[in-house]
C-alpha atoms as a PDB file:
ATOM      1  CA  UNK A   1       9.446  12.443 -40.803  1.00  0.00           C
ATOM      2  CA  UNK A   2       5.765  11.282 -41.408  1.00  0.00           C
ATOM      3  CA  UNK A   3       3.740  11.739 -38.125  1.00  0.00           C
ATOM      4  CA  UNK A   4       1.356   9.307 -36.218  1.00  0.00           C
ATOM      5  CA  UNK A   5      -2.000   9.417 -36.263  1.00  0.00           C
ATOM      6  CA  UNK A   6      -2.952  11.732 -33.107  1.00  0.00           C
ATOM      7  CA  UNK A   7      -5.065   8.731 -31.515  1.00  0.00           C
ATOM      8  CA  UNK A   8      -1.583   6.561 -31.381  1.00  0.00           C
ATOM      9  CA  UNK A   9       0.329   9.453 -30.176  1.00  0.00           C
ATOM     10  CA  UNK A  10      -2.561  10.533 -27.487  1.00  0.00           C
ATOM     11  CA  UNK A  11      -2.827   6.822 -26.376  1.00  0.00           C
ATOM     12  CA  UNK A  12       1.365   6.314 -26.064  1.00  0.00           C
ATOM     13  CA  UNK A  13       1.384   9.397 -24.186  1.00  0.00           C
ATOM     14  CA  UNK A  14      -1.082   8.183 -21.873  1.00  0.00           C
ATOM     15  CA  UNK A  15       0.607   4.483 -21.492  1.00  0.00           C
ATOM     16  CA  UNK A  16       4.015   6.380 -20.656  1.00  0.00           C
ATOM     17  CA  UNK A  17       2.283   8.019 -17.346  1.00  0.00           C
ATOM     18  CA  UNK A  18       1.778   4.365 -16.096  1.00  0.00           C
ATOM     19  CA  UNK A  19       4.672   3.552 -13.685  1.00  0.00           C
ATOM     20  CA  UNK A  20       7.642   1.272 -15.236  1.00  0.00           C
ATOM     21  CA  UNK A  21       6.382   1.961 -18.683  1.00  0.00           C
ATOM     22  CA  UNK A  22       8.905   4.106 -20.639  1.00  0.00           C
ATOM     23  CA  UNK A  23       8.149   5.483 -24.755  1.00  0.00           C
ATOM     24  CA  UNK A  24       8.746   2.139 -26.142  1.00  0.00           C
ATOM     25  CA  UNK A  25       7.019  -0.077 -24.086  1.00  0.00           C
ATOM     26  CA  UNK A  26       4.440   2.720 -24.668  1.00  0.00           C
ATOM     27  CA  UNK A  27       4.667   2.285 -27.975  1.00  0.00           C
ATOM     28  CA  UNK A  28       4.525  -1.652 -28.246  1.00  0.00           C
ATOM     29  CA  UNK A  29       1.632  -1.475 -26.445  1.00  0.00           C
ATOM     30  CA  UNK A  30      -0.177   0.931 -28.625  1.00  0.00           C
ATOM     31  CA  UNK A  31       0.220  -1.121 -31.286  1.00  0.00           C
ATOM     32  CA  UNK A  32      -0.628  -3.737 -29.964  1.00  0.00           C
ATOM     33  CA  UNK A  33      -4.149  -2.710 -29.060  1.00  0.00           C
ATOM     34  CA  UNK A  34      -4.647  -1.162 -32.387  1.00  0.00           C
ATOM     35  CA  UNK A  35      -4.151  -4.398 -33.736  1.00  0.00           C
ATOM     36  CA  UNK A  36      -6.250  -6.463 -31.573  1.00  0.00           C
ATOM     37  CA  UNK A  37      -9.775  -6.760 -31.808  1.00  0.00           C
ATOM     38  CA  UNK A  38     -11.864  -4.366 -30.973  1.00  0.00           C
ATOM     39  CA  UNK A  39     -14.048  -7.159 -28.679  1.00  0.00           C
ATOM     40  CA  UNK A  40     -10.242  -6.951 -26.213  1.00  0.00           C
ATOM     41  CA  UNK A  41     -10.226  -2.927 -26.278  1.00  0.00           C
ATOM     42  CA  UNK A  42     -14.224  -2.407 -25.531  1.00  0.00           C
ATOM     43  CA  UNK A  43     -13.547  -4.886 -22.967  1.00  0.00           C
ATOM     44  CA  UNK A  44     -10.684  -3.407 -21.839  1.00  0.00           C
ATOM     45  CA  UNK A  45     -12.066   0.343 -21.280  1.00  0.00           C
ATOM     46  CA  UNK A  46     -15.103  -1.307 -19.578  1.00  0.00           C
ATOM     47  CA  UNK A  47     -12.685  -2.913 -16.522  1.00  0.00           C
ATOM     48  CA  UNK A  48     -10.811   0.257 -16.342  1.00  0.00           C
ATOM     49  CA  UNK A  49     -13.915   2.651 -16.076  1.00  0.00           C
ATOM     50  CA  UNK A  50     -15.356  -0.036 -13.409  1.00  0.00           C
ATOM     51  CA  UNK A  51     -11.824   0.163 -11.321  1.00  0.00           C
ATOM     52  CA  UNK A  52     -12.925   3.668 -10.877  1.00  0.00           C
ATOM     53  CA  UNK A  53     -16.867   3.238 -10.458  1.00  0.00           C
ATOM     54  CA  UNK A  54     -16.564   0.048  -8.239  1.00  0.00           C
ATOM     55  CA  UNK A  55     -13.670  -0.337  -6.541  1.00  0.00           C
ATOM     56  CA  UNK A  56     -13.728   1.823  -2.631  1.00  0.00           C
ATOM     57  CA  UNK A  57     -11.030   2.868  -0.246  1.00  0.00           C
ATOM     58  CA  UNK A  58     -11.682   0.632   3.268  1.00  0.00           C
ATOM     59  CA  UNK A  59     -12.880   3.424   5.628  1.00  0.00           C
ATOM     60  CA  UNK A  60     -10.874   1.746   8.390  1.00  0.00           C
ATOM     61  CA  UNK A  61      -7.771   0.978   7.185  1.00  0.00           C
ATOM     62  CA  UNK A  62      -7.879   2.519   3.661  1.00  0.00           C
ATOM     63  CA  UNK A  63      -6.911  -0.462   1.553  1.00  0.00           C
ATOM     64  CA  UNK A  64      -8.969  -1.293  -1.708  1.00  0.00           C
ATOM     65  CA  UNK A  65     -12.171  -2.771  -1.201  1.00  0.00           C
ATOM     66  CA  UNK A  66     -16.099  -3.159  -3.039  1.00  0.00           C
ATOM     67  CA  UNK A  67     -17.874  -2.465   0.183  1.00  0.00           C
ATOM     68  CA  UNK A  68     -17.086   0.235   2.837  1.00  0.00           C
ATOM     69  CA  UNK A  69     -14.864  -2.308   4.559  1.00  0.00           C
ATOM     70  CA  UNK A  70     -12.388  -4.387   3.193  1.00  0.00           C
ATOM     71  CA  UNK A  71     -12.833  -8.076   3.803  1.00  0.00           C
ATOM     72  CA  UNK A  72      -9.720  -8.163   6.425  1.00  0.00           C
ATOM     73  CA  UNK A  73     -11.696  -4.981   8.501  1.00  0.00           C
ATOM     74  CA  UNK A  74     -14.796  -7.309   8.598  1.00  0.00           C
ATOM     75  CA  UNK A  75     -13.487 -10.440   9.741  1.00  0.00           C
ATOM     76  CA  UNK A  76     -14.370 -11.012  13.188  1.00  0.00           C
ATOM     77  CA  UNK A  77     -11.091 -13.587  13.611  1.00  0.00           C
ATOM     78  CA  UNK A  78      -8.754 -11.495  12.745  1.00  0.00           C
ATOM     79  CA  UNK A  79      -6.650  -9.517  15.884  1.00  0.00           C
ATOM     80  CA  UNK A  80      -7.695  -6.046  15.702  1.00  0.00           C
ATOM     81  CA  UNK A  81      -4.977  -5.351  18.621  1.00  0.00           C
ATOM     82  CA  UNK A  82      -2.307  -5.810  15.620  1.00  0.00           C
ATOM     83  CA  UNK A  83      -1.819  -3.448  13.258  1.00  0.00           C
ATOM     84  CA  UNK A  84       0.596  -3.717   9.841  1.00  0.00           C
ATOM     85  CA  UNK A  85       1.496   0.049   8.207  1.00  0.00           C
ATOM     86  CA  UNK A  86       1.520  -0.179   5.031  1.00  0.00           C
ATOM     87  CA  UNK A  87       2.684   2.165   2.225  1.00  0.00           C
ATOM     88  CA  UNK A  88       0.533   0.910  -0.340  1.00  0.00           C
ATOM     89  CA  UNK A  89      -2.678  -1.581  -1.133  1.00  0.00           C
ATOM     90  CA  UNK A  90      -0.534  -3.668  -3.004  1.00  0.00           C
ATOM     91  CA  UNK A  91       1.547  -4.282  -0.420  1.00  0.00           C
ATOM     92  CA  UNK A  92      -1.164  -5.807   1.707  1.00  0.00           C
ATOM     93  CA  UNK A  93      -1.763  -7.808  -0.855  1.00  0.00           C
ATOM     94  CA  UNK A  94       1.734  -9.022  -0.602  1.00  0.00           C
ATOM     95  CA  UNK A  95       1.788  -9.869   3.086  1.00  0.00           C
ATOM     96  CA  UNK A  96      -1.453 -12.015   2.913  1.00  0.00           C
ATOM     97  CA  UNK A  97       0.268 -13.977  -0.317  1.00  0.00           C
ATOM     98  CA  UNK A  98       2.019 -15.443   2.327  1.00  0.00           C
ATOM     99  CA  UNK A  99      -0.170 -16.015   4.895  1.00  0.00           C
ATOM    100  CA  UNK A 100       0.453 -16.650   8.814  1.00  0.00           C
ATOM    101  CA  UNK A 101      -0.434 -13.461   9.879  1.00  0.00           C
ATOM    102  CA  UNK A 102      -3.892 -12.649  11.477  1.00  0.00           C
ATOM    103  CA  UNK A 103      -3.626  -8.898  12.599  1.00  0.00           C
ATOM    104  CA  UNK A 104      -5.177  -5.722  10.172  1.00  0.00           C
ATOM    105  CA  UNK A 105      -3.790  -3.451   8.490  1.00  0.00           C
ATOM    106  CA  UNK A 106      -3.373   0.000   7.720  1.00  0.00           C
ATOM    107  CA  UNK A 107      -2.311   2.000   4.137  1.00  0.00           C
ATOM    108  CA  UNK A 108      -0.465   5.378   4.419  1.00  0.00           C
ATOM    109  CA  UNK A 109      -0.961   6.067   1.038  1.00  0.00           C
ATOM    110  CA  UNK A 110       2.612   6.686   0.369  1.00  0.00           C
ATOM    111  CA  UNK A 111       6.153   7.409   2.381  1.00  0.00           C
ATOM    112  CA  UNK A 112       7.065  10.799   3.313  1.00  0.00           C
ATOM    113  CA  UNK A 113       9.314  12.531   0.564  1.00  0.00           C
ATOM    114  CA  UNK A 114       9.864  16.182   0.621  1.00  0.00           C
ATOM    115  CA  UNK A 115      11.617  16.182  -2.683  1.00  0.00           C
ATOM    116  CA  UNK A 116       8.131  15.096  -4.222  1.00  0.00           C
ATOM    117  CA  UNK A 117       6.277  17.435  -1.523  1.00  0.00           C
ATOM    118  CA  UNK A 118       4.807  14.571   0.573  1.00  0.00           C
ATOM    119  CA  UNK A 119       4.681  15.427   4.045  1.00  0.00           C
ATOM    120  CA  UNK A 120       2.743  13.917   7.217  1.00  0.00           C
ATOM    121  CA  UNK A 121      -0.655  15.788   6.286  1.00  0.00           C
ATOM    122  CA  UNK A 122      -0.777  13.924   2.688  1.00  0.00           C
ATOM    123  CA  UNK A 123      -0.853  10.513   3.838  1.00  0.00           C
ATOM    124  CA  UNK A 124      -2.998   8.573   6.562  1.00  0.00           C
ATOM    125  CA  UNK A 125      -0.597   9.084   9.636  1.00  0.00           C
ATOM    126  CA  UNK A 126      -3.758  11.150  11.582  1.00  0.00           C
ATOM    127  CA  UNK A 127      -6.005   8.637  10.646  1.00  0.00           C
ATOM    128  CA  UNK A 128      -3.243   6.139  12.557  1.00  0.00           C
ATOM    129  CA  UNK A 129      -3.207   7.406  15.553  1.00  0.00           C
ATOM    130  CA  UNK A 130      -6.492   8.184  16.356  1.00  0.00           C
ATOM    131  CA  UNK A 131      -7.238   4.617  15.604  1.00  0.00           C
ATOM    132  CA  UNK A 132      -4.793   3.929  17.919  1.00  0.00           C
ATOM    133  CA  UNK A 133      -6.477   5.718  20.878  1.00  0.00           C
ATOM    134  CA  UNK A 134      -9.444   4.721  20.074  1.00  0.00           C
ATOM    135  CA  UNK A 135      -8.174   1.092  19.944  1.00  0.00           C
ATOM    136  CA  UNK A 136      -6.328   1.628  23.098  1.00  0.00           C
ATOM    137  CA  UNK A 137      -9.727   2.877  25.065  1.00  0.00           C
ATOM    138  CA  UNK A 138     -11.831  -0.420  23.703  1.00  0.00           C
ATOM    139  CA  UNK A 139      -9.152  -2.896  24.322  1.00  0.00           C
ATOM    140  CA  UNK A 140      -7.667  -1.358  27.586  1.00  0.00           C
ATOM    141  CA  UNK A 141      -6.456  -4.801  28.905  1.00  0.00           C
ATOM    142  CA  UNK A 142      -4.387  -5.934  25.916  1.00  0.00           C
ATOM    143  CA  UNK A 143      -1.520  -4.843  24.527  1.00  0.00           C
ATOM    144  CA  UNK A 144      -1.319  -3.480  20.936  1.00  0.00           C
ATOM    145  CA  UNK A 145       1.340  -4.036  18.293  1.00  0.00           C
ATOM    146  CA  UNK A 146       2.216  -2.001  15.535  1.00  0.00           C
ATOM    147  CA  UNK A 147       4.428  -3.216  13.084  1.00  0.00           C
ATOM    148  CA  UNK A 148       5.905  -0.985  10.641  1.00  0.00           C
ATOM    149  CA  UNK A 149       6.188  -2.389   6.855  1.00  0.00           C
ATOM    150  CA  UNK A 150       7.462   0.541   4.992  1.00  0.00           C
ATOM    151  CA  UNK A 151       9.256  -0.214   2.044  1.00  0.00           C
ATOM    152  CA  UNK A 152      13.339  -0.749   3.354  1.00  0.00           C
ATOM    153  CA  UNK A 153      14.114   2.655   1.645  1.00  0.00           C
ATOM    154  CA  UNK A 154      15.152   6.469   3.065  1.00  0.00           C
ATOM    155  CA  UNK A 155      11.487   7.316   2.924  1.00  0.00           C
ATOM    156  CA  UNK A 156      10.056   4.445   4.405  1.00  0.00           C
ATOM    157  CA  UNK A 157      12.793   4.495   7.102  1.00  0.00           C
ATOM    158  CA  UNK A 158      12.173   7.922   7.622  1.00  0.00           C
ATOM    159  CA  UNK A 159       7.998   7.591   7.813  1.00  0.00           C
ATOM    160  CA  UNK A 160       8.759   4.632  10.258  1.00  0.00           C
ATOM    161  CA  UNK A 161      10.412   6.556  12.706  1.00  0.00           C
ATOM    162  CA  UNK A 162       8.267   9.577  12.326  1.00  0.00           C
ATOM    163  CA  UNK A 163       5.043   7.047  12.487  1.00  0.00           C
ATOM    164  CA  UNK A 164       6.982   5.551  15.770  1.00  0.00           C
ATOM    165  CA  UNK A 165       7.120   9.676  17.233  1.00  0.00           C
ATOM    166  CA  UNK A 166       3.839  10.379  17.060  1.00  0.00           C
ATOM    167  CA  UNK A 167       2.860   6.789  18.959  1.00  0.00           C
ATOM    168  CA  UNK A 168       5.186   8.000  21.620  1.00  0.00           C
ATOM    169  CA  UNK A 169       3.631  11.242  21.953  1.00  0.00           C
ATOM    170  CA  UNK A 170       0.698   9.836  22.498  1.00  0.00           C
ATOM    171  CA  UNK A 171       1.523   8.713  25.640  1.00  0.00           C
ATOM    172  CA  UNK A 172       0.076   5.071  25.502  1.00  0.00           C
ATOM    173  CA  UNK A 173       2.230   3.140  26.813  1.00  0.00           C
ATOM    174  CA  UNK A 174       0.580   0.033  26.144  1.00  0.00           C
ATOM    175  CA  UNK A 175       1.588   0.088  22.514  1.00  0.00           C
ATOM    176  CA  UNK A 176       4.237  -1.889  21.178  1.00  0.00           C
ATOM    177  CA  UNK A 177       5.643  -0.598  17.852  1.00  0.00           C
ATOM    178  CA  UNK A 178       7.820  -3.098  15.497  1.00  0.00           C
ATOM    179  CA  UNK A 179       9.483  -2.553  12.307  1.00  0.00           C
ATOM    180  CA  UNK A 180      10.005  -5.629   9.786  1.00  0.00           C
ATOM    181  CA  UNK A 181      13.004  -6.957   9.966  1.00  0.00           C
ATOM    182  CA  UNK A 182      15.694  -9.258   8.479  1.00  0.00           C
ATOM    183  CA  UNK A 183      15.127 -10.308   4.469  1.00  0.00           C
ATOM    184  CA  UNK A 184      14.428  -7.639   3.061  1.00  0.00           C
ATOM    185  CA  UNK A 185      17.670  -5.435   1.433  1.00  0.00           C
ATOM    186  CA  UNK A 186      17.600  -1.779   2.078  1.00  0.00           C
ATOM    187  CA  UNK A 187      15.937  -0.014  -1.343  1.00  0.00           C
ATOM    188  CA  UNK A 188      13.617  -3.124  -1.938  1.00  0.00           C
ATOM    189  CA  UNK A 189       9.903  -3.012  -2.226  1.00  0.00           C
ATOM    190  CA  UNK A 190       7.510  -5.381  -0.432  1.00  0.00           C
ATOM    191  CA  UNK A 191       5.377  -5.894  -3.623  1.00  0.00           C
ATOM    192  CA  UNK A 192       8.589  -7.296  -5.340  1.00  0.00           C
ATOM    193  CA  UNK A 193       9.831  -9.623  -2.680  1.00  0.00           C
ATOM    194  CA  UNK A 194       9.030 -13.638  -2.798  1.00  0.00           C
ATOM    195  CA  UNK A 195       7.158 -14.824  -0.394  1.00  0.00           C
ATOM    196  CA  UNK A 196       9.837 -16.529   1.453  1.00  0.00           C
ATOM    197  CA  UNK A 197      11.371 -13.172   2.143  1.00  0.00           C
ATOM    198  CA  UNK A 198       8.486 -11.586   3.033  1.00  0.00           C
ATOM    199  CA  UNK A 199       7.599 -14.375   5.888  1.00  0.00           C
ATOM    200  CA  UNK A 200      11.022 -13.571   7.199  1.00  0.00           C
ATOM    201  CA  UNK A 201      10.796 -10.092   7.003  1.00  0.00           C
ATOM    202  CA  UNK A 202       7.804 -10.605   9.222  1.00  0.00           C
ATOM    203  CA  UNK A 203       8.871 -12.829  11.866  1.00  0.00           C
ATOM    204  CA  UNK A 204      12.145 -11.236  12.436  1.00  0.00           C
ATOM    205  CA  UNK A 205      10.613  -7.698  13.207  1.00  0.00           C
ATOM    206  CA  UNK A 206      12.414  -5.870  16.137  1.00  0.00           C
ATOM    207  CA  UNK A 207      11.683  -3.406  18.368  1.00  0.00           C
ATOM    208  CA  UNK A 208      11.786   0.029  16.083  1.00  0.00           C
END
């Protein structure tokens, strides 16, 4: 069986790490940028070494951002006393597709899964709560919402009611802790829903 050249089989192998992408979509797309023009490619290897070179994590809430703070960190109208957990970036992304909500946000980086060794200490649960006491010492006279907007999986059930633990541990009573509710199926993933879904999702949270 005659072999590909090792810069077709090096690239496919890369493409097939990419999530969703399986050896023939790998493939297709191999080919397909060998035959395009070499103006697309250089192109195309200049965005994805900028993604790495340009692109920051928010150092409050840990979405993406250019500057040390995201846009939705910086704006002065939005309610810093309500706070959206995330999984994921893309998810934020997601929520403000559909608008109508004016609170922050705040990435985990990922749902605990022990099968795939993710615990507590790998994603931004620490990071949570002492924003939340700090939060809860500047803005002692209003109450603060959490809303939890995991993914409606196992994992993201089970990080929501370990994220809701920890809040009670912390002994602030003040805090009000939501999960999103009806309109979303269990197993679905926020960055998938439409945006109708989503707005339900949001204003039928309950009480976690």
């Amino acid at each position: 069986m005659a072999q590909l050249p090792k810069a077709i089989t090096n690239l496919i192998n890369s493409l097939e790490r990419l999530p969703g992408i399986g050896p023939k979509s790998a493939a297709r797309l191999a080919f397909y940028l060998m035959n395009t023009s070499g103006s697309y490619v250089n192109n195309l290897a200049e965005v994805l070494l900028k993604l790495k070179t340009e692109v920051k994590i928010c150092e409050q809430c840990f979405s993406v951002s250019e500057t040390e703070k995201c846009q939705i960190c910086e704006d002065s109208r939005r309610n810093r006393c309500q706070i959206c957990v995330v999984e994921r970036a893309i998810d934020v992304m997601a929520l403000e597709n559909v608008g109508g909500y004016g609170g922050v946000y705040h990435v985990l980086g990922g749902v605990i899964n022990p099968l795939d060794h993710i615990g507590p200490d790998e994603l931004k649960i620490a990071e949570l709560m002492d924003r939340l006491v700090q939060l809860a010492s500047t803005e002692s006279d209003k109450e603060i919402e959490i809303i939890v907007a995991t993914n409606s999986t196992m994992e993201g059930e089970a990080t929501a009611l370990f994220i809701n633990k920890k809040i009670e541990l912390l002994g602030l009573g003040k805090i009000k802790v939501t999960r999103i509710g009806s309109g979303l199926p269990m197993g679905a993933d926020l960055e998938f829903a439409d945006q109708a879904t989503l707005a339900r999702a949001m204003e039928g949270r309950r009480k976690l």
